[in-house]
PDB file of N, CA and C in Angstrom:
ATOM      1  N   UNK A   1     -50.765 -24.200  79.469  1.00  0.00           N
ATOM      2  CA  UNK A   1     -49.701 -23.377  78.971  1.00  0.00           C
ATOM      3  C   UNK A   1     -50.308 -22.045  78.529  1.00  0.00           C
ATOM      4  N   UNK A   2     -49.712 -20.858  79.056  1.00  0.00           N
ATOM      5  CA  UNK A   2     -50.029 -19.590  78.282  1.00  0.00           C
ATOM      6  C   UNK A   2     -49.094 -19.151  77.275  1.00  0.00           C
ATOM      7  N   UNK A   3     -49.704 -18.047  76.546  1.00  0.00           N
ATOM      8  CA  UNK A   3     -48.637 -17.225  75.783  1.00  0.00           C
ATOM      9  C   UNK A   3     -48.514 -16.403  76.627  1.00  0.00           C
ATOM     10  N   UNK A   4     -47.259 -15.980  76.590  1.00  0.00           N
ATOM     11  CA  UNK A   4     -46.698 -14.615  76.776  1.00  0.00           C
ATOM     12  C   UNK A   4     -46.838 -13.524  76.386  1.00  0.00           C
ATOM     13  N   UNK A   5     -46.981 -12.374  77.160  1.00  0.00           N
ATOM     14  CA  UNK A   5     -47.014 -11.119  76.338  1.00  0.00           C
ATOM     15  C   UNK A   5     -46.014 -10.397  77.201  1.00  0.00           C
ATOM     16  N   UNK A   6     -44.644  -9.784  76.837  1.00  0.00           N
ATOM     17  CA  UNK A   6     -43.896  -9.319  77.240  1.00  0.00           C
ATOM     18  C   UNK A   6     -43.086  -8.409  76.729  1.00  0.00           C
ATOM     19  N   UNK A   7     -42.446  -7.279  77.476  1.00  0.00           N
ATOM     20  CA  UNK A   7     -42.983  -5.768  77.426  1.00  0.00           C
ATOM     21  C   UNK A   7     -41.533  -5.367  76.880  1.00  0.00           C
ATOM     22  N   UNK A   8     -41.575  -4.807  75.731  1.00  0.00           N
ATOM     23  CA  UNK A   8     -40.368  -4.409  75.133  1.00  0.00           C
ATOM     24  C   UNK A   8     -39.559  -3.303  75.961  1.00  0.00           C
ATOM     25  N   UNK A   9     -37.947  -3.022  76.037  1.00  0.00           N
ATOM     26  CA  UNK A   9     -37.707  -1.826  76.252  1.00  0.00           C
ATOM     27  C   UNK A   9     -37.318  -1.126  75.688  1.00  0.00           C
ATOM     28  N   UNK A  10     -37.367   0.696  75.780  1.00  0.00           N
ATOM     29  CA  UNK A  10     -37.088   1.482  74.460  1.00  0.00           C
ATOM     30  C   UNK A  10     -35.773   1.724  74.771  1.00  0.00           C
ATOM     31  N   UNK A  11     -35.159   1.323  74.859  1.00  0.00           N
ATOM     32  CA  UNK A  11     -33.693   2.515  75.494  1.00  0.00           C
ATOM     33  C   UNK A  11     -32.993   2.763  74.223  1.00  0.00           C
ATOM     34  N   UNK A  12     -32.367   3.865  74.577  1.00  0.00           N
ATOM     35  CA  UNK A  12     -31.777   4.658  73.251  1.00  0.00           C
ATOM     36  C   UNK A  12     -30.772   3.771  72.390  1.00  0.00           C
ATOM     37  N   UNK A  13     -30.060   2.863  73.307  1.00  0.00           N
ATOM     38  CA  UNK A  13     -29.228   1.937  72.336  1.00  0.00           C
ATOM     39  C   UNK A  13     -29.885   1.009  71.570  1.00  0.00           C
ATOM     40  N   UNK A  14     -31.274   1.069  71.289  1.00  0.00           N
ATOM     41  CA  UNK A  14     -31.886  -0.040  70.508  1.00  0.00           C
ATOM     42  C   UNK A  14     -31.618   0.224  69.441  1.00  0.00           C
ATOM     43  N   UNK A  15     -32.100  -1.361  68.261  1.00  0.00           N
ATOM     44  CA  UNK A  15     -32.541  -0.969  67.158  1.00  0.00           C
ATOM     45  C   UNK A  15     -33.853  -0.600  67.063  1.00  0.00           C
ATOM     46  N   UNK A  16     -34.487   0.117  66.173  1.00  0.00           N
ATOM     47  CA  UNK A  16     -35.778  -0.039  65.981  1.00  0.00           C
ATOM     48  C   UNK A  16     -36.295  -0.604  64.443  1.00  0.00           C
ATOM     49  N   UNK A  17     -35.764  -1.813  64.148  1.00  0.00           N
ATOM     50  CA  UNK A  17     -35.757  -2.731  63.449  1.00  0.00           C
ATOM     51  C   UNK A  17     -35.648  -4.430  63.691  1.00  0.00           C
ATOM     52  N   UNK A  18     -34.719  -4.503  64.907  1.00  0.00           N
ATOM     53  CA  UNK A  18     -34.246  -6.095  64.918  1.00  0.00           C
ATOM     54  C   UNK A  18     -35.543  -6.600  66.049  1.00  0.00           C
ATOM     55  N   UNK A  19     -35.870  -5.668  66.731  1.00  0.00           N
ATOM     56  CA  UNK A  19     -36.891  -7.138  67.518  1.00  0.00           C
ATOM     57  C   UNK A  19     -37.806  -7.002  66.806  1.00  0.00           C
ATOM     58  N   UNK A  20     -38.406  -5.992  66.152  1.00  0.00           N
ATOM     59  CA  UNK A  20     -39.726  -6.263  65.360  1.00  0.00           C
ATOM     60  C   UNK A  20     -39.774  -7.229  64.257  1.00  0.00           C
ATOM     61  N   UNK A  21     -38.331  -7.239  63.581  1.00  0.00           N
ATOM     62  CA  UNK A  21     -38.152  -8.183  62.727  1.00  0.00           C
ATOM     63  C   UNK A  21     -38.712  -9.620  63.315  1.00  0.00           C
ATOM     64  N   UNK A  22     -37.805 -10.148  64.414  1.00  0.00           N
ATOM     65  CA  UNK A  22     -38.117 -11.338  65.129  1.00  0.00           C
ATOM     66  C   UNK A  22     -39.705 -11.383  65.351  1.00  0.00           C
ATOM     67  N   UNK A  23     -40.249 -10.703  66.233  1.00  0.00           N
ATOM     68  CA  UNK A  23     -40.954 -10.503  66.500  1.00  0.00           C
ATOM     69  C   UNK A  23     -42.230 -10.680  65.493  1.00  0.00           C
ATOM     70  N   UNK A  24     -41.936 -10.163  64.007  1.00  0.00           N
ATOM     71  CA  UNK A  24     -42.933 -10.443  62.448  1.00  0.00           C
ATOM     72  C   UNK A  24     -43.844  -9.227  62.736  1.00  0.00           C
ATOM     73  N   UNK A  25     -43.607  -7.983  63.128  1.00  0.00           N
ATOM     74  CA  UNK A  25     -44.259  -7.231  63.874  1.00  0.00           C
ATOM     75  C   UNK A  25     -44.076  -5.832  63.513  1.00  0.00           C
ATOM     76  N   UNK A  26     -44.717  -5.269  62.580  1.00  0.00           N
ATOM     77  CA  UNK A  26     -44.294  -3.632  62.226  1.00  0.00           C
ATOM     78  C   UNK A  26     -43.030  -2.824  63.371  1.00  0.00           C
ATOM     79  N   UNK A  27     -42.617  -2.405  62.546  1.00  0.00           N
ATOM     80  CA  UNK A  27     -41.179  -1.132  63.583  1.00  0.00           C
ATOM     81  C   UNK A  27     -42.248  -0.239  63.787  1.00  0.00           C
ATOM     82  N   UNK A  28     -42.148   0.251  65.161  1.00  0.00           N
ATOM     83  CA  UNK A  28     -43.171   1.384  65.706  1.00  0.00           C
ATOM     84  C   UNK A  28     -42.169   2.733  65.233  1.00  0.00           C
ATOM     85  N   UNK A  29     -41.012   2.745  64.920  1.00  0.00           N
ATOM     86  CA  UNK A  29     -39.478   3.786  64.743  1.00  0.00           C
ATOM     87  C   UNK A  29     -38.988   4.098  65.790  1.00  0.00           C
ATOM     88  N   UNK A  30     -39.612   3.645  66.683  1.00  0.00           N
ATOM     89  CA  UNK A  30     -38.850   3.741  68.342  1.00  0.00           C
ATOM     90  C   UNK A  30     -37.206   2.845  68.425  1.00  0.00           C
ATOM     91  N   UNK A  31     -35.981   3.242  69.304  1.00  0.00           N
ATOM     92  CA  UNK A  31     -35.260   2.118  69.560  1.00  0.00           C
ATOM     93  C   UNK A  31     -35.822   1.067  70.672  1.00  0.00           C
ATOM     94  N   UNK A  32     -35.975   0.117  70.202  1.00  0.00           N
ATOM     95  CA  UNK A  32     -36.284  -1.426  70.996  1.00  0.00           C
ATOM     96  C   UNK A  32     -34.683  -2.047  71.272  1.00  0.00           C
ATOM     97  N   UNK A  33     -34.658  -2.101  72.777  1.00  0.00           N
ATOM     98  CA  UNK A  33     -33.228  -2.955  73.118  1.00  0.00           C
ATOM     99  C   UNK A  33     -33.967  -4.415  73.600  1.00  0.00           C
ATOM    100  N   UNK A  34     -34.462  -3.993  74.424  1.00  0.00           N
ATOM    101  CA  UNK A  34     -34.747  -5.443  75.029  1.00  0.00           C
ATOM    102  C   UNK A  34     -36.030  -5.905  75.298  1.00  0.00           C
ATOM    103  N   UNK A  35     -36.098  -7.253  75.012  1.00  0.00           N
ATOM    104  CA  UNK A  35     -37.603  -7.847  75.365  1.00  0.00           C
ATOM    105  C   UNK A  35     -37.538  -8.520  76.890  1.00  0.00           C
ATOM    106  N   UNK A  36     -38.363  -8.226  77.862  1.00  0.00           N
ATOM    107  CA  UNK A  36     -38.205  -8.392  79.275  1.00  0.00           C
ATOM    108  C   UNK A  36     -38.729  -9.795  79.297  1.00  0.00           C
ATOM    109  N   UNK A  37     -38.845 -10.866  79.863  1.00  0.00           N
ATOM    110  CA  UNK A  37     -39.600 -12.166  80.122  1.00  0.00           C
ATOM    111  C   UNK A  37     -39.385 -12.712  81.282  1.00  0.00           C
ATOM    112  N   UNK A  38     -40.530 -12.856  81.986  1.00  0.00           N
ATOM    113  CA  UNK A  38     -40.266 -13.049  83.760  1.00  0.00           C
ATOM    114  C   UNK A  38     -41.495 -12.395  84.274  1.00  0.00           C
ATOM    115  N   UNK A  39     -40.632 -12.424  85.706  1.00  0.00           N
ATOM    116  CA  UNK A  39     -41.620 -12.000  86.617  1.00  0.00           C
ATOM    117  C   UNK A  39     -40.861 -10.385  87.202  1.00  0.00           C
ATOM    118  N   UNK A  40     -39.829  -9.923  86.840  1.00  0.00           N
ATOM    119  CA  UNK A  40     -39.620  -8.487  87.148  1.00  0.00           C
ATOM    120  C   UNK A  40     -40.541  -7.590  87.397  1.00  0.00           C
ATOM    121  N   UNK A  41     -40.408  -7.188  88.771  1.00  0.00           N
ATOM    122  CA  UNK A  41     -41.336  -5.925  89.006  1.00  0.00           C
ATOM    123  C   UNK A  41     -41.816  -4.437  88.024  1.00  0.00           C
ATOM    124  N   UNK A  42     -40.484  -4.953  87.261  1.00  0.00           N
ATOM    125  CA  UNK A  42     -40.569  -3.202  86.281  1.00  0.00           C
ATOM    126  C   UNK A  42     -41.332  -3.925  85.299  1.00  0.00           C
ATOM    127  N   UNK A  43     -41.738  -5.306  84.603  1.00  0.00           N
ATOM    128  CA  UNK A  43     -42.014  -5.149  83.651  1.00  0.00           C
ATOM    129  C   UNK A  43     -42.628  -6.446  83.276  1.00  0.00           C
ATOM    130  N   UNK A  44     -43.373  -7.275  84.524  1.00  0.00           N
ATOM    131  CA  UNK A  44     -43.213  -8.720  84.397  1.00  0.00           C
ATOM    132  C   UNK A  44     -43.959  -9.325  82.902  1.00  0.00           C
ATOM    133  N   UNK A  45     -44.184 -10.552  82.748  1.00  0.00           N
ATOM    134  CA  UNK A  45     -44.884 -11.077  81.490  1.00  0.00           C
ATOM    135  C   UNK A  45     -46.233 -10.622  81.952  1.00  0.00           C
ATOM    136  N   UNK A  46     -47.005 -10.781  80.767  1.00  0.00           N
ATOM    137  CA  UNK A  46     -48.483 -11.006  81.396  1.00  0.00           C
ATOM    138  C   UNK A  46     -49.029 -12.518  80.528  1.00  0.00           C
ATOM    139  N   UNK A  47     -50.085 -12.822  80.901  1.00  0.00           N
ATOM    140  CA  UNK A  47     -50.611 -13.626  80.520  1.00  0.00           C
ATOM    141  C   UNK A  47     -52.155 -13.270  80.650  1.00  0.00           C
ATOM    142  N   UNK A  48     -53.273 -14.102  79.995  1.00  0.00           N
ATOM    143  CA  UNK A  48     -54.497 -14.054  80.171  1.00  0.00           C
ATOM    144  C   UNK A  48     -55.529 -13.785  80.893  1.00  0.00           C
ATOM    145  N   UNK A  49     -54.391 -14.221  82.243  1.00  0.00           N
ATOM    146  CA  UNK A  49     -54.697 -14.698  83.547  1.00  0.00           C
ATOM    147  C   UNK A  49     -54.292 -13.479  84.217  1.00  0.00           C
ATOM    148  N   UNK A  50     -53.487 -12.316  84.293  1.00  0.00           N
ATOM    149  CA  UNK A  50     -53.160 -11.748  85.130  1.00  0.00           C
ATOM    150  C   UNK A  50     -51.712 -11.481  84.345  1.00  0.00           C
ATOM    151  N   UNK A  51     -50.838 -11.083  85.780  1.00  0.00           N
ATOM    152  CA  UNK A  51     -49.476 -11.182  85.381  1.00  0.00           C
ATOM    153  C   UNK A  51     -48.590 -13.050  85.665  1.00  0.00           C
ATOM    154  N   UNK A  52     -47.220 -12.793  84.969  1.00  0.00           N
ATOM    155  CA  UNK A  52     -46.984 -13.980  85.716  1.00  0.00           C
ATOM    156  C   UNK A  52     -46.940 -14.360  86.928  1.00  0.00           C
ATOM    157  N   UNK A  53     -46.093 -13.228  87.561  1.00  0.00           N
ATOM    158  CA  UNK A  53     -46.094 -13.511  89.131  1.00  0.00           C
ATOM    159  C   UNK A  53     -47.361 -13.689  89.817  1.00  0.00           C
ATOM    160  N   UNK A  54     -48.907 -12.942  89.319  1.00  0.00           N
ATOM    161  CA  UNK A  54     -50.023 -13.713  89.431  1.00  0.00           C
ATOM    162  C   UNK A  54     -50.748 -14.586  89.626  1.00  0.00           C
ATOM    163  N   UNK A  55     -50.595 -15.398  88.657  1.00  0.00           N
ATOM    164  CA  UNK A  55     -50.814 -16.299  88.264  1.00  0.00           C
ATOM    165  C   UNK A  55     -49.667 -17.834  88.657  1.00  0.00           C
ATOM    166  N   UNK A  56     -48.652 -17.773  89.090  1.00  0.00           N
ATOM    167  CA  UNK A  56     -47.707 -18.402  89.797  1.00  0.00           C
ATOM    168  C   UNK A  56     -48.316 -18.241  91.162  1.00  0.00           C
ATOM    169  N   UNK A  57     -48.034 -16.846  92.024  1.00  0.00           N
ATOM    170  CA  UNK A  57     -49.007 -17.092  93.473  1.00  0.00           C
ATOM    171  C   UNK A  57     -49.895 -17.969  93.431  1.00  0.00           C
ATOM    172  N   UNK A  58     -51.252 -17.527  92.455  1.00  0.00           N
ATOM    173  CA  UNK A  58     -52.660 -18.081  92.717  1.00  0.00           C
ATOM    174  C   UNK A  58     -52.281 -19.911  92.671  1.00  0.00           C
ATOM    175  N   UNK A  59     -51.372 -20.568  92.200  1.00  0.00           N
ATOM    176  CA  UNK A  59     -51.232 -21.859  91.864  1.00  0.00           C
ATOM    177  C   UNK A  59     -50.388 -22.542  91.885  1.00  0.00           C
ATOM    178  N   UNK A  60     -48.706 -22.054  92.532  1.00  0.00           N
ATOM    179  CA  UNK A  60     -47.478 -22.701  92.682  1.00  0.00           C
ATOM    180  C   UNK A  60     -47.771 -24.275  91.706  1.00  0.00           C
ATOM    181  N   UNK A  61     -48.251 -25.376  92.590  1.00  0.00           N
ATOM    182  CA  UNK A  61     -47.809 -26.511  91.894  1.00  0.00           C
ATOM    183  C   UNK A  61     -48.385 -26.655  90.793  1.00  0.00           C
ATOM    184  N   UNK A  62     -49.269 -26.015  90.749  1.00  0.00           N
ATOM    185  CA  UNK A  62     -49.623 -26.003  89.423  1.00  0.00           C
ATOM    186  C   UNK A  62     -49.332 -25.677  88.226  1.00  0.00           C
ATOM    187  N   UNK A  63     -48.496 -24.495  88.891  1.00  0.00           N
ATOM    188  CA  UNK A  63     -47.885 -23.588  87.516  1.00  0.00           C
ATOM    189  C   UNK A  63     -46.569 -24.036  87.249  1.00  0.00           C
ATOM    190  N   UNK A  64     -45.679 -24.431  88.565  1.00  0.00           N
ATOM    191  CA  UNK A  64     -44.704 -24.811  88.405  1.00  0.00           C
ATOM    192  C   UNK A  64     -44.216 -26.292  88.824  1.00  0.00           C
ATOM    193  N   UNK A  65     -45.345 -26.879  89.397  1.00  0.00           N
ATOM    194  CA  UNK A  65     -44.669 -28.392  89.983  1.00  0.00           C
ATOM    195  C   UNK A  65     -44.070 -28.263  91.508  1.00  0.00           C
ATOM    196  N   UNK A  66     -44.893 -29.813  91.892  1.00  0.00           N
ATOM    197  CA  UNK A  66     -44.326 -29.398  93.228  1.00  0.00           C
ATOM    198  C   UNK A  66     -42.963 -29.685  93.506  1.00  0.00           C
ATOM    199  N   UNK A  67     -42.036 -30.537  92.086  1.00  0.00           N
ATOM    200  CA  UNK A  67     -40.774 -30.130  93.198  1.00  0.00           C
ATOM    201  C   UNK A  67     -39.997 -28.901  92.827  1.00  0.00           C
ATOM    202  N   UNK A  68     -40.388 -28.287  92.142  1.00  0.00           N
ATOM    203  CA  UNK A  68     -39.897 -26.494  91.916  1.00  0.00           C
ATOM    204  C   UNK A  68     -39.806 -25.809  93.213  1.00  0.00           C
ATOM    205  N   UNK A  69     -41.590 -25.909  93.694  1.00  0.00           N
ATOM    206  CA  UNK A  69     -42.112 -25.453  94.800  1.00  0.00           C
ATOM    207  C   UNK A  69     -41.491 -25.844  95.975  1.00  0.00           C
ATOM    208  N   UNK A  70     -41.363 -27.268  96.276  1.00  0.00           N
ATOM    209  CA  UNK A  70     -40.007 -27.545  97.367  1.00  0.00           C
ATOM    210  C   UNK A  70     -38.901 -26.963  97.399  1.00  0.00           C
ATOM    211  N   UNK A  71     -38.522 -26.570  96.502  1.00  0.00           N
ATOM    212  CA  UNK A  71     -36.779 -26.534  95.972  1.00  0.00           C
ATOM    213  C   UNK A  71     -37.112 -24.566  96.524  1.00  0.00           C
TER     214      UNK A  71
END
């Protein structure tokens, strides 16, 4: 299992209070709308290992099981 590290977005409708709250994580004073989690090209997770989508290539059943991988 990894942690996640996944990539906030600033867009003007954020707060720049509520994800940092969640988060337990100083307000940078930026607006934060959204926290991205995935494999999205604009913004995928990362992990230790790489990115997710990375790290999923390098290992399908591994990462996800082979009947994911069937399916």
């Amino acid at each position: 299992m990894d942690r996640l590290d996944n990539t906030i977005r600033p867009y003007a409708w954020g707060s720049p209070t509520a994800i940092p709250h969640l988060l337990g994580v100083d307000p940078t004073g930026e607006p934060q709308a959204e926290m991205w989690m995935g494999a999205h090209p604009g913004a995928p997770s990362r992990t230790g290992r790489g990115t997710l989508v990375e790290v999923i290539e390098a290992a399908p059943e591994r990462e996800l099981g082979q009947k994911a991988v069937a399916k």
